[in-house]
C-alpha atoms as a PDB file:
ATOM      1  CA  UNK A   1     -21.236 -24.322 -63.456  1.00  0.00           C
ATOM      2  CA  UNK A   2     -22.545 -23.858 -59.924  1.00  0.00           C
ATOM      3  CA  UNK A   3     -23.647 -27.832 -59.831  1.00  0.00           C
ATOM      4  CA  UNK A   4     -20.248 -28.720 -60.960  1.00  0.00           C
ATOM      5  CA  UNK A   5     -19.176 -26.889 -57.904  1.00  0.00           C
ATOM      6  CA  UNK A   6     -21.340 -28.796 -55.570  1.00  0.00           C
ATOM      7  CA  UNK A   7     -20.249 -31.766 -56.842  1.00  0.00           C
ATOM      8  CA  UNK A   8     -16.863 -31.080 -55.978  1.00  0.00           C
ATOM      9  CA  UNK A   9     -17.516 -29.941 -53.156  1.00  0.00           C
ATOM     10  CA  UNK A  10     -19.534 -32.653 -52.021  1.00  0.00           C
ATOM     11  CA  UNK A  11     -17.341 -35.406 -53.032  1.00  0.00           C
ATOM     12  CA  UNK A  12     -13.927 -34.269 -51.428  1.00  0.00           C
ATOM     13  CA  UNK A  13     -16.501 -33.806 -48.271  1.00  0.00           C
ATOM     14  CA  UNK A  14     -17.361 -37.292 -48.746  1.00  0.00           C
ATOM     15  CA  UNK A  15     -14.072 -39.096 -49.613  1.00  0.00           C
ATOM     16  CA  UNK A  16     -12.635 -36.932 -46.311  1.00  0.00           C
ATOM     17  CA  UNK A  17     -15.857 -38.936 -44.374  1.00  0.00           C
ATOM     18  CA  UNK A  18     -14.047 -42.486 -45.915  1.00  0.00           C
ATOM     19  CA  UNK A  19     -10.748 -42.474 -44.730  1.00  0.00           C
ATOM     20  CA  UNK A  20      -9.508 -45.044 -42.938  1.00  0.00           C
ATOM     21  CA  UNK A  21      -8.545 -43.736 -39.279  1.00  0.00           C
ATOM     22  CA  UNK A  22      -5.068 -44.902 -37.730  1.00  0.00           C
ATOM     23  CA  UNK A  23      -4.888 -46.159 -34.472  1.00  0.00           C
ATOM     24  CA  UNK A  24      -1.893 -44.961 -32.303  1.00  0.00           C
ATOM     25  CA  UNK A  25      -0.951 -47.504 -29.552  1.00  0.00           C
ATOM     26  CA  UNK A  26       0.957 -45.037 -26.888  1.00  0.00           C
ATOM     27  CA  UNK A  27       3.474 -46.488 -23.955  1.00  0.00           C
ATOM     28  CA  UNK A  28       1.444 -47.211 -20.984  1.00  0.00           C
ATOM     29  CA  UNK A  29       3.561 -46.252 -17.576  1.00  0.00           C
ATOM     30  CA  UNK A  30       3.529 -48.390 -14.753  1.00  0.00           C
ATOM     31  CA  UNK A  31       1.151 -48.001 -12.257  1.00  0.00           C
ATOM     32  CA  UNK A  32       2.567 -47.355  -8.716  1.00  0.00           C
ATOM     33  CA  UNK A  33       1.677 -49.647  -6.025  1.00  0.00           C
ATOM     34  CA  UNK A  34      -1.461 -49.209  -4.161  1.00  0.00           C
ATOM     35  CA  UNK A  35      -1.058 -47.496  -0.418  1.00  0.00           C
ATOM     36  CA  UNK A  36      -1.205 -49.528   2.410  1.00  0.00           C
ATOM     37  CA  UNK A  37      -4.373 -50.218   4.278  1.00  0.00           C
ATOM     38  CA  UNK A  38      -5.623 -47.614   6.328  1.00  0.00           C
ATOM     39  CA  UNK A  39      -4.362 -49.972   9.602  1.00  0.00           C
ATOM     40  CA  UNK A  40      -0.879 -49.573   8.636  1.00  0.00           C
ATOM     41  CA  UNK A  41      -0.643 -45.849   8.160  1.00  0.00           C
ATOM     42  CA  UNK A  42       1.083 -44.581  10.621  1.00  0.00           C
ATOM     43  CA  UNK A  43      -1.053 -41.473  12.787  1.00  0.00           C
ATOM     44  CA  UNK A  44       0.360 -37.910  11.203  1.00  0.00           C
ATOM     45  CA  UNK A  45       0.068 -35.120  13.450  1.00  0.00           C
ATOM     46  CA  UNK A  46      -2.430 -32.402  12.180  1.00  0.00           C
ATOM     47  CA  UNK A  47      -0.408 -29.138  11.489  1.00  0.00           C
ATOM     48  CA  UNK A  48      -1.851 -25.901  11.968  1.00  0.00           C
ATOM     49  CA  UNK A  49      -2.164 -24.052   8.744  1.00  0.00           C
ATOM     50  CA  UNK A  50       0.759 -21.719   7.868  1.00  0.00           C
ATOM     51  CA  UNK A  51       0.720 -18.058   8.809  1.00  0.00           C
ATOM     52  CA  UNK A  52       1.075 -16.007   6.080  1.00  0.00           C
ATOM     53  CA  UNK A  53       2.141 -12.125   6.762  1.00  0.00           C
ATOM     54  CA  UNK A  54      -0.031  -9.396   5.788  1.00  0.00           C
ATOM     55  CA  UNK A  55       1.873  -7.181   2.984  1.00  0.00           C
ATOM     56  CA  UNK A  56       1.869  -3.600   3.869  1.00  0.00           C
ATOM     57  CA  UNK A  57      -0.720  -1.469   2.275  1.00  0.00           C
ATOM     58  CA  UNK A  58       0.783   1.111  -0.139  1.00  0.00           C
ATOM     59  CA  UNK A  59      -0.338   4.285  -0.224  1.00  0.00           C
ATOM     60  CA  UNK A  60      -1.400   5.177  -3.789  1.00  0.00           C
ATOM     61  CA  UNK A  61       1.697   6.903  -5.082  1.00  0.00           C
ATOM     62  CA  UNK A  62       0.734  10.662  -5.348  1.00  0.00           C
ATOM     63  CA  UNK A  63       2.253  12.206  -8.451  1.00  0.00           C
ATOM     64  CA  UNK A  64       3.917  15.248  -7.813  1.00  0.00           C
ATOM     65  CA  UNK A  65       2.527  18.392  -9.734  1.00  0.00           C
ATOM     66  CA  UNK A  66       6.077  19.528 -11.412  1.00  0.00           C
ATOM     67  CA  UNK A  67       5.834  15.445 -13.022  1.00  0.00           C
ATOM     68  CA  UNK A  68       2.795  16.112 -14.058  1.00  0.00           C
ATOM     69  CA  UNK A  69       3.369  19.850 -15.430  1.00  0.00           C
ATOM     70  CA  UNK A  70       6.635  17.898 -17.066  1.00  0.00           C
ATOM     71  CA  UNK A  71       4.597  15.266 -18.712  1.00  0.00           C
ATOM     72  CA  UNK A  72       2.145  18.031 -20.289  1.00  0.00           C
ATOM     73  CA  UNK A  73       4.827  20.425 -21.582  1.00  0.00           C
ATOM     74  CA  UNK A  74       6.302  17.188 -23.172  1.00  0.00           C
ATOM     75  CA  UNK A  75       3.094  16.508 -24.894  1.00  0.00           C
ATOM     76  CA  UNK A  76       2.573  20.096 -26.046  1.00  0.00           C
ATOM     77  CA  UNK A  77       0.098  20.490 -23.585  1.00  0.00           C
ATOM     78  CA  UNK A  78       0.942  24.002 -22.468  1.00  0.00           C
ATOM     79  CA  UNK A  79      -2.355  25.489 -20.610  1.00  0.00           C
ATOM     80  CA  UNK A  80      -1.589  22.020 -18.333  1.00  0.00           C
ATOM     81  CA  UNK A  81       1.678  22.816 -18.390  1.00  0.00           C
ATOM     82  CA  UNK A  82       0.796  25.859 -17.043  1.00  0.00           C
ATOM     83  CA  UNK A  83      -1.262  25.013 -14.515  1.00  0.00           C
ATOM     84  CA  UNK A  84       0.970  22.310 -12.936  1.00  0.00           C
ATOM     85  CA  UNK A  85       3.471  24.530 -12.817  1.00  0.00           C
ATOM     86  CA  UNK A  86       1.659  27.390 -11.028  1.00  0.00           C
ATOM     87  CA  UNK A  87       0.546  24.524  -8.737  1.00  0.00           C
ATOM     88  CA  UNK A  88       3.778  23.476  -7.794  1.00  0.00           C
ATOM     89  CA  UNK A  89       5.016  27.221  -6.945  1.00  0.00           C
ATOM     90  CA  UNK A  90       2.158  27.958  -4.833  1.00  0.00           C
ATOM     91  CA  UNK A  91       2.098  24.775  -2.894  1.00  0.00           C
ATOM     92  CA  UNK A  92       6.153  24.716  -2.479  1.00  0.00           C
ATOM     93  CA  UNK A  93       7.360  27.794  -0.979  1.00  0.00           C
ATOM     94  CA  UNK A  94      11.165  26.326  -0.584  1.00  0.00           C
ATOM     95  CA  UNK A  95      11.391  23.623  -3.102  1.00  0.00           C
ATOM     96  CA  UNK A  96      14.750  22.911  -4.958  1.00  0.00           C
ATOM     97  CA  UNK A  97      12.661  22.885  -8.190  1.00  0.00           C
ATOM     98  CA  UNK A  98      11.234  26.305  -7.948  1.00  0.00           C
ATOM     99  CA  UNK A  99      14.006  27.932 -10.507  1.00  0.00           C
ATOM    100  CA  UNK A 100      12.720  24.802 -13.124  1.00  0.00           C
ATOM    101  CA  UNK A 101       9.319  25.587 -12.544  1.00  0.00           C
ATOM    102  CA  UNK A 102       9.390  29.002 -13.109  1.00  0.00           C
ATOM    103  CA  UNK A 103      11.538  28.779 -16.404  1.00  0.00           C
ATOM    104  CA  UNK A 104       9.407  25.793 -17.915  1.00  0.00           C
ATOM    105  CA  UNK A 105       6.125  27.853 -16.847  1.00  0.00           C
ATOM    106  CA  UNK A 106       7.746  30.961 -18.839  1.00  0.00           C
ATOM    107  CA  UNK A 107       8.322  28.671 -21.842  1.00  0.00           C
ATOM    108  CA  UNK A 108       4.572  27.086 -21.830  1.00  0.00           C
ATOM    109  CA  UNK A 109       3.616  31.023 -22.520  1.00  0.00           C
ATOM    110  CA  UNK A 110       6.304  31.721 -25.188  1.00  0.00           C
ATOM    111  CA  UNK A 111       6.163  27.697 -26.895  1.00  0.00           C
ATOM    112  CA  UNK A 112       2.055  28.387 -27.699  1.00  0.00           C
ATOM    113  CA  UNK A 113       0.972  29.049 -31.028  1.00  0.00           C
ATOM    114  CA  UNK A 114      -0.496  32.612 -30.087  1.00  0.00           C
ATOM    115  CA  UNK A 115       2.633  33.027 -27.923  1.00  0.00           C
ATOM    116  CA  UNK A 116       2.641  35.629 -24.515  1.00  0.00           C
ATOM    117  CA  UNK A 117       5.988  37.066 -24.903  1.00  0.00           C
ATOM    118  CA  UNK A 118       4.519  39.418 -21.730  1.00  0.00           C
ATOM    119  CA  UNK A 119       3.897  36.547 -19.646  1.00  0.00           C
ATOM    120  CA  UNK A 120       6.820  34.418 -20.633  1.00  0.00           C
ATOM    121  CA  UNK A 121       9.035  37.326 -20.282  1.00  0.00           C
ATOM    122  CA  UNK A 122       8.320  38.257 -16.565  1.00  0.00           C
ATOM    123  CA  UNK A 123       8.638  34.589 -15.265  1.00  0.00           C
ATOM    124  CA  UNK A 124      11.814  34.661 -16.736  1.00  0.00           C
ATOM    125  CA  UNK A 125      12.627  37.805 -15.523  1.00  0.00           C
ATOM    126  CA  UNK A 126      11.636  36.499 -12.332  1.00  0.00           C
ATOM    127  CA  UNK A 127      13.921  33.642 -12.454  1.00  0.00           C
ATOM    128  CA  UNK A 128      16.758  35.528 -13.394  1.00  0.00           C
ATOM    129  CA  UNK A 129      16.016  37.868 -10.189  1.00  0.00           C
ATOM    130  CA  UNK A 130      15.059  35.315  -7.779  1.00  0.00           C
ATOM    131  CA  UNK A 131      17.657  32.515  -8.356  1.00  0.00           C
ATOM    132  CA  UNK A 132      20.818  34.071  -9.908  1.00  0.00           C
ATOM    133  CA  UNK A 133      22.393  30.982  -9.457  1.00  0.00           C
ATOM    134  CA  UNK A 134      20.106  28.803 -10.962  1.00  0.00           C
ATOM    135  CA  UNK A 135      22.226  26.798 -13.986  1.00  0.00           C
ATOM    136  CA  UNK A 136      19.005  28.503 -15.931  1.00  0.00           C
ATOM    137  CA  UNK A 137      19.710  31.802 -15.546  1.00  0.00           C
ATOM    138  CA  UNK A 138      21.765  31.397 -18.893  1.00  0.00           C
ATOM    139  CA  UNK A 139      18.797  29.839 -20.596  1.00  0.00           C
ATOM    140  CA  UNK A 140      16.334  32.379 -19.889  1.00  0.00           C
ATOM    141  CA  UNK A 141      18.567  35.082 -20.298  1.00  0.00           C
ATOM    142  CA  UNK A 142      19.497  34.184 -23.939  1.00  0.00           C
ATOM    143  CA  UNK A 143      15.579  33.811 -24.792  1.00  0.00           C
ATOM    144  CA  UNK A 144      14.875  36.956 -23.592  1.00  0.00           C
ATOM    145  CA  UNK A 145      18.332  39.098 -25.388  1.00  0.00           C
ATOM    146  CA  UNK A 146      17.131  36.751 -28.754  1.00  0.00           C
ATOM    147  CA  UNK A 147      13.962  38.169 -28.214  1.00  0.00           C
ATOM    148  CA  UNK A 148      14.960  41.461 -27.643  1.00  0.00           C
ATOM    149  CA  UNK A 149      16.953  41.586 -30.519  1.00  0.00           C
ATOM    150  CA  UNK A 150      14.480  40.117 -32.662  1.00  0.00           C
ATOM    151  CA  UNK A 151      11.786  43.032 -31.643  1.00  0.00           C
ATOM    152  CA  UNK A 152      14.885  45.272 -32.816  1.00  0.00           C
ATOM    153  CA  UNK A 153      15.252  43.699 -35.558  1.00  0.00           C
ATOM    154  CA  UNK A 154      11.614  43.939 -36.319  1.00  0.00           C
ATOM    155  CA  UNK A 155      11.208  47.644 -35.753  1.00  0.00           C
ATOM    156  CA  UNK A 156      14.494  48.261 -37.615  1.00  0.00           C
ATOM    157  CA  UNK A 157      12.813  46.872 -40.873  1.00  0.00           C
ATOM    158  CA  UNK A 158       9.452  49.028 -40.354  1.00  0.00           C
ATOM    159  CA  UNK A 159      11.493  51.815 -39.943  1.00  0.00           C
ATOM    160  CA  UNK A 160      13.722  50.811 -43.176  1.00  0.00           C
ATOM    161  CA  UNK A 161      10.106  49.978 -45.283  1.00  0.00           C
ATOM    162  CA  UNK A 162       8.989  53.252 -43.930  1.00  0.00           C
ATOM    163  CA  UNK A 163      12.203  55.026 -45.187  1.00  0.00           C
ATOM    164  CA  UNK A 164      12.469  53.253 -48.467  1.00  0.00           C
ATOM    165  CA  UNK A 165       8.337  54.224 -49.235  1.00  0.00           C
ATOM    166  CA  UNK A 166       9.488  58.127 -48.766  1.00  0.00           C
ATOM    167  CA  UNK A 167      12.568  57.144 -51.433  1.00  0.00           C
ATOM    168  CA  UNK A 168      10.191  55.500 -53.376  1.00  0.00           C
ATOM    169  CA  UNK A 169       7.689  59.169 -53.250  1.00  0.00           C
ATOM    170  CA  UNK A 170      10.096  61.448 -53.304  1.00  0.00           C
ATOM    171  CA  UNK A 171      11.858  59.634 -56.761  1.00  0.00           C
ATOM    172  CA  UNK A 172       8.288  59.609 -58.289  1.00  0.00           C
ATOM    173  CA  UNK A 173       7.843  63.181 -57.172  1.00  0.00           C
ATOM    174  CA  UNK A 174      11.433  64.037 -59.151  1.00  0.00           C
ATOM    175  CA  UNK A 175      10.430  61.797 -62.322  1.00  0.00           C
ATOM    176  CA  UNK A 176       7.476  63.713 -62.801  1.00  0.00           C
ATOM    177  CA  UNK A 177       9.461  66.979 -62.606  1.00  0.00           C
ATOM    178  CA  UNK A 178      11.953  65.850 -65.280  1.00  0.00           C
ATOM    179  CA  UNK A 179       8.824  64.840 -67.680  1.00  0.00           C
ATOM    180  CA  UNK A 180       7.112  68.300 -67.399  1.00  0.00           C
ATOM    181  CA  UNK A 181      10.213  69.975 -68.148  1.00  0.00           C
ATOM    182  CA  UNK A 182      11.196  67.809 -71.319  1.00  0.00           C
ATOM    183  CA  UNK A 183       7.504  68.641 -72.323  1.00  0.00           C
ATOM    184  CA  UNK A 184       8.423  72.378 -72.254  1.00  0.00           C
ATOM    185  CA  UNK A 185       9.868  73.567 -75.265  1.00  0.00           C
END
C-alpha cells in the first residue's frame, strides 16, 4: 500500500517535471532617445539643498491623575482608583473637578467587594458639605439615605427575628402547659 503511494506520488512529480513551458512574448515600449552629448548640455546652476524646518519638540503629554483614577474605576480597579483620586485632591487645592473626585473616590470604597461604607460615607458627606452645589450632591445624597434605609431595614428584621424567636418560646412554653393538663385526670 505504502509503494503504491510512492508511485503516485512520484509519477505526478514527474509528469509536473514534463510539461511543456509556454513562452509569453510581452509588448516591448519604446526606448526614449539617448541625451545629448555632454557638449550640448547646457551649464545648470548648483542649488543649495532645501531647508527643511525643525518640528517642535512635544513635551510627552502628562496624563492627568483624575484620567488616570477615571480609567481605573472604569476597569474595576478601585485601590487605583483610589489612589488617583487622593492624588488629584492633594495636588489641586482649587480644581473644578474636586466635587467629581471626591464622589468617585467615595464610590471606589463602597463599589469593592468587602465594601467601606465608613469611608465611602464621609467622602460623601464631605462632598455634600463642601460643594452644595455640585450637580452630585443629589447622587451622593441618595446613596447615603438608600443606605441608611437599608441599615434600617436591616436592624428592623433582627429585631422582628428576635421578636418572632420569643413568639416562637413563649407558644412552646403554652403547648407544653396544655399537654400536662390534658395528662391530668
Amino acid at each position: 500500500m505504502r509503494s503504491i503511494r510512492l508511485i503516485i506520488v512520484l509519477s505526478l512529480f514527474l509528469g509536473a517535471c514534463h510539461k511543456k513551458q509556454q513562452v509569453v512574448l510581452t509588448p516591448v515600449a519604446a526606448v526614449p532617445p539617448a541625451p545629448p552629448p555632454a557638449s550640448k548640455v547646457p551649464d545648470l546652476p548648483v542649488l543649495p539643498p532645501p531647508v527643511v524646518p525643525a518640528l517642535p519638540v512635544t513635551p510627552p503629554v502628562l496624563v492627568s491623575p483624575l484620567i488616570e483614577a477615571d480609567r481605573a474605576f472604569a476597569a474595576g480597579n478601585y485601590d487605583d482608583a483610589a489612589h488617583g483620586y487622593e492624588e488629584y485632591l492633594h495636588a489641586n487645592s482649587s480644581g473644578k473637578e474636586r466635587d467629581r473626585a471626591l464622589f468617585y473616590w467615595g464610590l471606589t470604597y463602597l463599589a469593592r467587594p468587602m465594601a467601606d461604607w465608613q469611608q465611602g460615607a464621609t467622602l460623601l458627606k464631605k462632598l455634600i458639605e463642601d460643594y452644595p452645589g455640585s450637580p452630585l450632591k443629589v447622587s451622593a445624597m441618595l446613596i447615603l439615605t438608600l443606605h441608611s434605609q437599608v441599615d434600617q431595614l436591616s436592624a428592623d428584621n433582627k429585631q422582628r427575628d428576635q421578636k418572632i424567636k420569643q413568639l416562637t418560646t413563649e407558644l412552646d412554653r403554652l403547648k407544653r402547659i396544655d399537654a400536662e393538663r390534658r395528662k391530668r385526670p
